[in-house]
Protein backbone atom coordinates (compact mmCIF):
# COMPACT_ATOMS: atom_id res chain seq x y z
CA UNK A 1 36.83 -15.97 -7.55
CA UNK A 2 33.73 -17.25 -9.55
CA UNK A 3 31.79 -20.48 -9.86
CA UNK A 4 34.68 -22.69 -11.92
CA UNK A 5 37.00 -21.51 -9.33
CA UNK A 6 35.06 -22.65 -6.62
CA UNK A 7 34.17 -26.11 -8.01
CA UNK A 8 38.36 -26.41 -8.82
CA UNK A 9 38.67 -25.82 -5.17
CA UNK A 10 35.87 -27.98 -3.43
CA UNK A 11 36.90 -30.79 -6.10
CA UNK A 12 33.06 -30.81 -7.47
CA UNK A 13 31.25 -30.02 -10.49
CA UNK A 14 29.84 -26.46 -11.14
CA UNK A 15 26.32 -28.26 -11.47
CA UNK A 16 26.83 -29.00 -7.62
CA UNK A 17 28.05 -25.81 -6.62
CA UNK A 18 24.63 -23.87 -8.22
CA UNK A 19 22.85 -26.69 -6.08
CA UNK A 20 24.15 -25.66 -3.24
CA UNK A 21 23.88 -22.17 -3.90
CA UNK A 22 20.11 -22.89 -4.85
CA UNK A 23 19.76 -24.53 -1.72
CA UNK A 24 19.20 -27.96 -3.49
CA UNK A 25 18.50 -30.93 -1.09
CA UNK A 26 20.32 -33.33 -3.82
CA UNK A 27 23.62 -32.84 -2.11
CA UNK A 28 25.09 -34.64 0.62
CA UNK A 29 26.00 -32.99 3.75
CA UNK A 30 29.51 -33.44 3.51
CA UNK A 31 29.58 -31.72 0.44
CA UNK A 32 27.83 -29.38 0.80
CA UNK A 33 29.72 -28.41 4.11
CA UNK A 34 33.02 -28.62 1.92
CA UNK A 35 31.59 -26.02 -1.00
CA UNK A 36 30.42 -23.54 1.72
CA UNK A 37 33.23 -24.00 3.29
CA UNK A 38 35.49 -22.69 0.39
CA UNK A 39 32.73 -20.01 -0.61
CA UNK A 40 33.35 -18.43 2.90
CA UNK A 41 37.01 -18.73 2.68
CA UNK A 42 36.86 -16.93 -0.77
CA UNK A 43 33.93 -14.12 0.67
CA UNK A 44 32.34 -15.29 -2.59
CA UNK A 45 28.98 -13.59 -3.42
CA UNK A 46 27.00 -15.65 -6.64
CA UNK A 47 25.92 -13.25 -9.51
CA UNK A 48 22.16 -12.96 -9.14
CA UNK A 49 21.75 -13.89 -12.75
CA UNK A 50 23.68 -16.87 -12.33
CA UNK A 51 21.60 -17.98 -9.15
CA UNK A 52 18.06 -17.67 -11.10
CA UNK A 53 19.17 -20.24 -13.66
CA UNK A 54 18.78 -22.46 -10.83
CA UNK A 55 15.78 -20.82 -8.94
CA UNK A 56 14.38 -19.70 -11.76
CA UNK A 57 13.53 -16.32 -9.87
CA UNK A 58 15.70 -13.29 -9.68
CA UNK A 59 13.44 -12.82 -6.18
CA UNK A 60 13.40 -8.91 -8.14
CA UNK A 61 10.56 -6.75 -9.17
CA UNK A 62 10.33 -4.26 -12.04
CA UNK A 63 8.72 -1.02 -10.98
CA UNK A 64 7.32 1.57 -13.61
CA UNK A 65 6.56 5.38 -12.27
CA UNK A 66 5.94 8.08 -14.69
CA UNK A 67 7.67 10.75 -12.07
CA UNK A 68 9.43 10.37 -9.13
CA UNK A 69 8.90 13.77 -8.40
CA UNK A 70 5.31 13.49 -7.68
CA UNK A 71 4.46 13.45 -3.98
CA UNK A 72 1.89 10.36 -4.75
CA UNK A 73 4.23 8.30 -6.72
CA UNK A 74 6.90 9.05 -4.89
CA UNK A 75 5.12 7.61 -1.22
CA UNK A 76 3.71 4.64 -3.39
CA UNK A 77 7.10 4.21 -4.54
CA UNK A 78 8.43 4.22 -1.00
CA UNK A 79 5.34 2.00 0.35
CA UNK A 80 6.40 -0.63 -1.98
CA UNK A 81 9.93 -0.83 -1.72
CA UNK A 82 9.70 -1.70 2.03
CA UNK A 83 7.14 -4.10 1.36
CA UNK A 84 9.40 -6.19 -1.24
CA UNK A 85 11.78 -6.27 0.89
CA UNK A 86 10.17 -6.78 4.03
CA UNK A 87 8.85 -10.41 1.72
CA UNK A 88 12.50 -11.08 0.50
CA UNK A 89 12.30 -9.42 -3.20
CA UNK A 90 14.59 -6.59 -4.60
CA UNK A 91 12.80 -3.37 -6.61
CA UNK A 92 14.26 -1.74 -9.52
CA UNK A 93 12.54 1.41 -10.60
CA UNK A 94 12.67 2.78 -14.09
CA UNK A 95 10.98 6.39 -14.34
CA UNK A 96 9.85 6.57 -17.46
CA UNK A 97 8.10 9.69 -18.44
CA UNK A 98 4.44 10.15 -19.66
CA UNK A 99 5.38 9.35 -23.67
CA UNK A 100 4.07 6.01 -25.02
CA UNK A 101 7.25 5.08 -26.41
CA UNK A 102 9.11 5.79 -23.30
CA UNK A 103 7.16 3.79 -21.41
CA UNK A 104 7.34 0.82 -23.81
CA UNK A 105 10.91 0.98 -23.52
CA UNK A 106 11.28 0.87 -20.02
CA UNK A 107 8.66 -1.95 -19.85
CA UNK A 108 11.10 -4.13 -21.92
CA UNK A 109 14.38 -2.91 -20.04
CA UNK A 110 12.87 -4.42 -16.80
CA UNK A 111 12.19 -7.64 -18.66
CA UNK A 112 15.58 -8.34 -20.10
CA UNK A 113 16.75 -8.05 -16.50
CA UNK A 114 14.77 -11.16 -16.05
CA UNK A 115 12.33 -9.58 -13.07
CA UNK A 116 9.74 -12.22 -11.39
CA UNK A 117 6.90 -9.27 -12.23
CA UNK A 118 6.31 -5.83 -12.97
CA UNK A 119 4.60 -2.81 -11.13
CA UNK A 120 3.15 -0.26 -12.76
CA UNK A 121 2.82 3.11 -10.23
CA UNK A 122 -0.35 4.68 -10.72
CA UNK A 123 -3.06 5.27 -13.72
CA UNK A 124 -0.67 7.02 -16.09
CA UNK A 125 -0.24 3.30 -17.85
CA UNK A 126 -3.20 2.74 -18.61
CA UNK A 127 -4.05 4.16 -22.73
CA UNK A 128 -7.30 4.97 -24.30
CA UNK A 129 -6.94 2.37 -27.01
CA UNK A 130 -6.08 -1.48 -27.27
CA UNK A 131 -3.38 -0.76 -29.47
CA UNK A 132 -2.02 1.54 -26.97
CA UNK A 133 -2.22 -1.17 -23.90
CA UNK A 134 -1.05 -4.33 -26.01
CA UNK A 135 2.77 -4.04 -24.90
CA UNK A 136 0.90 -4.35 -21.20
CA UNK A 137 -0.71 -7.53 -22.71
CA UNK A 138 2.43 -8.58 -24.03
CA UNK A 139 4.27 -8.37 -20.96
CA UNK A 140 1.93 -10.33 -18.91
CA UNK A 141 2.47 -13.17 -21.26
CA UNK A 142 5.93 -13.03 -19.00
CA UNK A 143 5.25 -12.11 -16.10
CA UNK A 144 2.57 -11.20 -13.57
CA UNK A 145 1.80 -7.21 -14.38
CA UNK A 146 0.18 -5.08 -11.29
CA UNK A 147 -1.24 -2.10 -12.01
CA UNK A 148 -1.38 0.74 -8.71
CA UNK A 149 -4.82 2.52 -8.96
CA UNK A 150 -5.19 1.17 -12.35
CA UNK A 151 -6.99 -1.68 -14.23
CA UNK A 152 -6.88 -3.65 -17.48
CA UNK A 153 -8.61 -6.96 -18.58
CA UNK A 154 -6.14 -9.29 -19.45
CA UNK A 155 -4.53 -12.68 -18.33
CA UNK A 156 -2.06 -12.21 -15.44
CA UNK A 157 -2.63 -8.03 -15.30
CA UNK A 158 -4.25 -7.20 -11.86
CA UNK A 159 -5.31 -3.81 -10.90
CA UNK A 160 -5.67 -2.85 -7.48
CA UNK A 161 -7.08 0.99 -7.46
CA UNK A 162 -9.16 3.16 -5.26
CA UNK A 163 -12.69 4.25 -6.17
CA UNK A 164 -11.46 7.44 -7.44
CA UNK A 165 -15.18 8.52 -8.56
CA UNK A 166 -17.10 7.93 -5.72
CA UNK A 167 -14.64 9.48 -2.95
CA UNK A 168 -14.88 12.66 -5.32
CA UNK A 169 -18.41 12.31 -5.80
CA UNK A 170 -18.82 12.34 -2.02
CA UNK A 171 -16.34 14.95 -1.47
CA UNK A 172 -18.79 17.28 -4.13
CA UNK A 173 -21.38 16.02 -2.80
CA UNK A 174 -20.01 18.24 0.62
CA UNK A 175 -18.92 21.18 -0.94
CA UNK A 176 -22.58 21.70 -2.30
CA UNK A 177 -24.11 21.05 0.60
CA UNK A 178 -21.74 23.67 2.52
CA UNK A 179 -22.70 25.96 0.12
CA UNK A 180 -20.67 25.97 -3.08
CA UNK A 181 -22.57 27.03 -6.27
CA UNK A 182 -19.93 27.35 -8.85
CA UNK A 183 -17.38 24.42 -8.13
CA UNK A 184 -14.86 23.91 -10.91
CA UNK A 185 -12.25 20.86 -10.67
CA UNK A 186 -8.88 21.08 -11.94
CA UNK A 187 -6.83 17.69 -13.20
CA UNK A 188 -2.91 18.01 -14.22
CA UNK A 189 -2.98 15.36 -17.11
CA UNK A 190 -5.98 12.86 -18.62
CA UNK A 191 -5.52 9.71 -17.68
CA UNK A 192 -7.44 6.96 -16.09
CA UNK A 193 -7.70 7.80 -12.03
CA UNK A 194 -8.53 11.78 -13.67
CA UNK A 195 -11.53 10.60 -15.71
CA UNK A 196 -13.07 8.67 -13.01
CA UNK A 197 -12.39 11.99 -10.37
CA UNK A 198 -13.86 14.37 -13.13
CA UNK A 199 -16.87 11.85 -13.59
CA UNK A 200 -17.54 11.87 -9.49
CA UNK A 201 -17.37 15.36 -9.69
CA UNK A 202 -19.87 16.01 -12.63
CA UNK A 203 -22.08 13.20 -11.27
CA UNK A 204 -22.62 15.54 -8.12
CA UNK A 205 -23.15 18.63 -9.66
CA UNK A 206 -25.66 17.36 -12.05
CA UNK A 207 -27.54 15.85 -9.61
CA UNK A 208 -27.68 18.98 -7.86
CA UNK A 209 -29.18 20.82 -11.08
CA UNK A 210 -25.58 22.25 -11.89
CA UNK A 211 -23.83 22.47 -15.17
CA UNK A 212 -21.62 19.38 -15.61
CA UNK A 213 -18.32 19.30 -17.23
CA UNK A 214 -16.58 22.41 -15.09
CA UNK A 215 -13.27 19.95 -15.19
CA UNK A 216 -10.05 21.83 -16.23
CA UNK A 217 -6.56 20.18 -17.10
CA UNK A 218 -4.10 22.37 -15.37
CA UNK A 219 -0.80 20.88 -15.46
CA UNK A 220 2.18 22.80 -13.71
CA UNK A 221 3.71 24.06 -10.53
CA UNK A 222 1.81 25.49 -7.47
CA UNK A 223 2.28 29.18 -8.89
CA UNK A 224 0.72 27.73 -12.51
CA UNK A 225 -2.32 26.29 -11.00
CA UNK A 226 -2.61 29.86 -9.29
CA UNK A 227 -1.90 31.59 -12.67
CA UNK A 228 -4.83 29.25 -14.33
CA UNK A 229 -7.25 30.42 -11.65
CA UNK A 230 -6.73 34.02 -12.47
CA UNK A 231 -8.17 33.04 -15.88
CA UNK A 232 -10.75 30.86 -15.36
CA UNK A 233 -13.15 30.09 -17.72
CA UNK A 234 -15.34 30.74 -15.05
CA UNK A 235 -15.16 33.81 -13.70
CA UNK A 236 -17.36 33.10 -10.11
CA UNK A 237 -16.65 29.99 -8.79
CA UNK A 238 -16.93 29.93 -5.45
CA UNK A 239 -14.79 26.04 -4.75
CA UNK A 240 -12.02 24.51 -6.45
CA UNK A 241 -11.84 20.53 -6.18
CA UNK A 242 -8.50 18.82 -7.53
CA UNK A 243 -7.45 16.31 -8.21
CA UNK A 244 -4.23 16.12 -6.15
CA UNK A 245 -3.31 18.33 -3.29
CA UNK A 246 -0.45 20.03 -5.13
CA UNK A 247 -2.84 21.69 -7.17
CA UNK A 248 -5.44 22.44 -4.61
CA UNK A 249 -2.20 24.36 -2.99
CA UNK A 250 -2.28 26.43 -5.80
CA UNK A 251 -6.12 27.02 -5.60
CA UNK A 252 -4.83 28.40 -1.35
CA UNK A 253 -2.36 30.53 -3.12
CA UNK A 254 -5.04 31.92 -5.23
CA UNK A 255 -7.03 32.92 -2.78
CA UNK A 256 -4.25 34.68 -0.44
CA UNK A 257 -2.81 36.77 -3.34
CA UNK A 258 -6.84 38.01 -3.55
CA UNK A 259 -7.74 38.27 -0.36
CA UNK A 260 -10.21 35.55 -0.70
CA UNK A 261 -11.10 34.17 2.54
CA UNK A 262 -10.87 30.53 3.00
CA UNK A 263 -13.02 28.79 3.23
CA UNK A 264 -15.98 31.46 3.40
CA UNK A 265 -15.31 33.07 0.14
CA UNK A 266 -13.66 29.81 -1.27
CA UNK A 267 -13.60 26.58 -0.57
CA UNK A 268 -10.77 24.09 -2.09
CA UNK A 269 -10.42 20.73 -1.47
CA UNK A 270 -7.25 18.20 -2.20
CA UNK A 271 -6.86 14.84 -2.94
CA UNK A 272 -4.14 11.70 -1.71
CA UNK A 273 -3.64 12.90 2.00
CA UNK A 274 -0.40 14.07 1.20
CA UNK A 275 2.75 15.75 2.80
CA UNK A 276 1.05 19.00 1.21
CA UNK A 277 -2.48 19.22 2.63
CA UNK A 278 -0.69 19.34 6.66
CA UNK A 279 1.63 21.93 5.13
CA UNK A 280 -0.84 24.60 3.43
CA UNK A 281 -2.33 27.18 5.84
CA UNK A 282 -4.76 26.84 6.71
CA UNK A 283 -4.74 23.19 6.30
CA UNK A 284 -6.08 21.38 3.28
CA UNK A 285 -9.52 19.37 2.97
CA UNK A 286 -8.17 15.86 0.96
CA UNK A 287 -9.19 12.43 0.34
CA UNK A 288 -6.84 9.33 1.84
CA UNK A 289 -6.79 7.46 -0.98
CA UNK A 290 -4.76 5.11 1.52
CA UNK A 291 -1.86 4.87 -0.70
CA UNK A 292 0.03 2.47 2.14
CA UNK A 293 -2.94 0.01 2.20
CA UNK A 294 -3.15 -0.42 -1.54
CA UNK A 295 1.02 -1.25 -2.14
CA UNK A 296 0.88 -3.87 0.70
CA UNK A 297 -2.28 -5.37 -0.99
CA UNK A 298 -0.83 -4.77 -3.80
CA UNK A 299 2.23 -7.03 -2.67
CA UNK A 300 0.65 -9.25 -0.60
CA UNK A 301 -1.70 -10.32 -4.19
CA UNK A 302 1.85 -10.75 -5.93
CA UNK A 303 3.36 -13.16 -3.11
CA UNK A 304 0.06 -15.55 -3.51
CA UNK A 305 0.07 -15.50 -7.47
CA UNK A 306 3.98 -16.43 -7.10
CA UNK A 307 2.69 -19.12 -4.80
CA UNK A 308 -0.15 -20.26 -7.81
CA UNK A 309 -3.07 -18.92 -5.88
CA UNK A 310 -6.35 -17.58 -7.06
CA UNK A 311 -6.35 -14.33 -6.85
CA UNK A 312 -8.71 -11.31 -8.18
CA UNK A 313 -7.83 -9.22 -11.48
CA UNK A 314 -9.51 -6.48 -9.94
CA UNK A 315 -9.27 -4.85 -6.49
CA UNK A 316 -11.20 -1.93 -5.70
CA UNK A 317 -11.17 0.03 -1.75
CA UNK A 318 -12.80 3.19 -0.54
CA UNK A 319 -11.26 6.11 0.03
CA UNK A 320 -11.97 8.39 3.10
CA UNK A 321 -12.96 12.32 3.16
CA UNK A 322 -10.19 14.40 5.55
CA UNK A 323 -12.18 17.52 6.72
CA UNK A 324 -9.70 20.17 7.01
CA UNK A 325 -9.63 23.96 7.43
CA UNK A 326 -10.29 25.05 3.71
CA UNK A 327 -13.64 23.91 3.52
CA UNK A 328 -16.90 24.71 5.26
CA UNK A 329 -17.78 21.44 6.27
């Protein structure tokens, strides 16, 4: 049974049916009783597109995520989901891959599906050129765009991101102090959140009369990140810093294939708090980039631009330092 059928039955038009479905007040009680009524006889359930022509809201949100597979976007992921539907909204999650074109794609997938707004799951959105970021532009045109631990200027784009640089500034900052001479830093992929860790990190050590610019891309499993180590560039560091945990448990594997005790002869240190730094031995040194506090801000900003609130473009929280067993301090 569909719409016609149930205005056939309840002897109204199909423009008062959608109001009651829409939960318009210009309907009488009586009818309204008698269309829901024969919409419980008939256990019918409205197509959501059909609904929105009448709320003009899908109550759905379009999420972006370049891999699923990645511990971090996977928990932000996660974090969000439950708070969309904890505030009455729907997610639907397109992983899209790190290609341009991929991602452009996806972007205008979600919008055909009529969403109320878009979330785009960490930094890997964000391009090094304006022509690269204009289908971001474009989009917001539409709809409110949010990006996680990301930012853009733009009408209706908001970017709520840890301070990626300073938390890895500080965390440097430590390993120094505790002793570390030769720190390298090792990034999977170049994008936004990567350039402001690498700048933290060469902030510290040039301020404590070191070479800057020891930052490595070294994208692959556990066992690659180990493999890279084997032929660093430089041959005596004495710390690795990463930029996610998965690749700081490489950096642990390392140093266990070469009897390198942790953390005297090496310190390593993680980053995002994940499932990975409680499951290395001996436990990893991270940063919480409190990935749960930024997707309910994250959601909570959406729900007051929905309303037509003020909100700001920009966002930016502190992350904390998690002393664990593979470092000195």
């Amino acid at each position: 049974m569909n719409i016609y059928d149930i205005s056939k039955k309840a002897g109204v038009s199909i423009a008062t049916v959608s109001r009651v479905l829409n939960g318009s007040d210009k309907v009488s009680a009586a009818t309204r009783a008698r269309v829901l009524a024969v919409i419980e006889q008939a256990g019918y359930m409205p197509n959501a597109f059909a609904r929105s022509l009448g709320l003009n809201s899908m109550q759905t949100v379009g999420m972006l995520c370049a891999d699923a597979s990645d511990v971090y976007l996977a928990q932000a992921v996660q974090y969000l989901e439950r708070e969309l539907r904890e505030n009455g909204y729907t997610a639907m999650l397109c992983c899209t891959g790190y290609a341009l074109k991929d991602k452009q794609a996806y972007l205008e997938l979600l919008l055909r599906r009529n969403v109320d707004a878009l979330f785009l799951v960490g930094s890997q959105f964000i391009e090094s050129t304006k022509e690269g970021n204009a289908y971001l532009l474009q989009a917001a045109q539409k709809v409110p765009v949010f990006l996680l631990n990301g930012s853009l200027n733009g009408e209706n784009v908001y970017g709520i991101l840890c301070d990626d640089e300073q938390a890895t500034y500080e965390l440097t900052q430590k390993v120094l102090k505790a002793g570390a001479c030769s720190p390298v830093y090792l990034y999977r992929y170049f994008s936004d959140s990567s350039a402001r860790k690498c700048a933290g990190f060469s902030r510290a050590c040039e301020e404590a009369g070191l070479s800057g610019g020891r930052c490595f891309a070294c994208p692959g499993s556990f066992d690659e990140a180990r493999a890279f180590l084997e032929q660093c560039p430089v041959a005596d560091f004495d710390a690795v810093l990463a930029a996610d945990d998965g690749l700081a448990v490489g950096a642990v594997k390392y140093a266990l294939a070469h009897e390198k005790r942790l953390p005297e002869d090496l310190q390593v240190a993680g980053y995002n708090n994940s499932l990975l730094s409680t499951c290395s031995t001996p436990e990893l040194t991270t940063v919480d980039n409190r990935v749960e506090f930024l997707c309910a801000t994250a959601v909570s900003l959406l729900m007051q631009v929905l309303q037509q609130k003020d909100v700001p473009q920009k966002s930016t929280y502190s992350a904390t330092i998690v002393p664990r067993g593979t470092t000195l301090f």
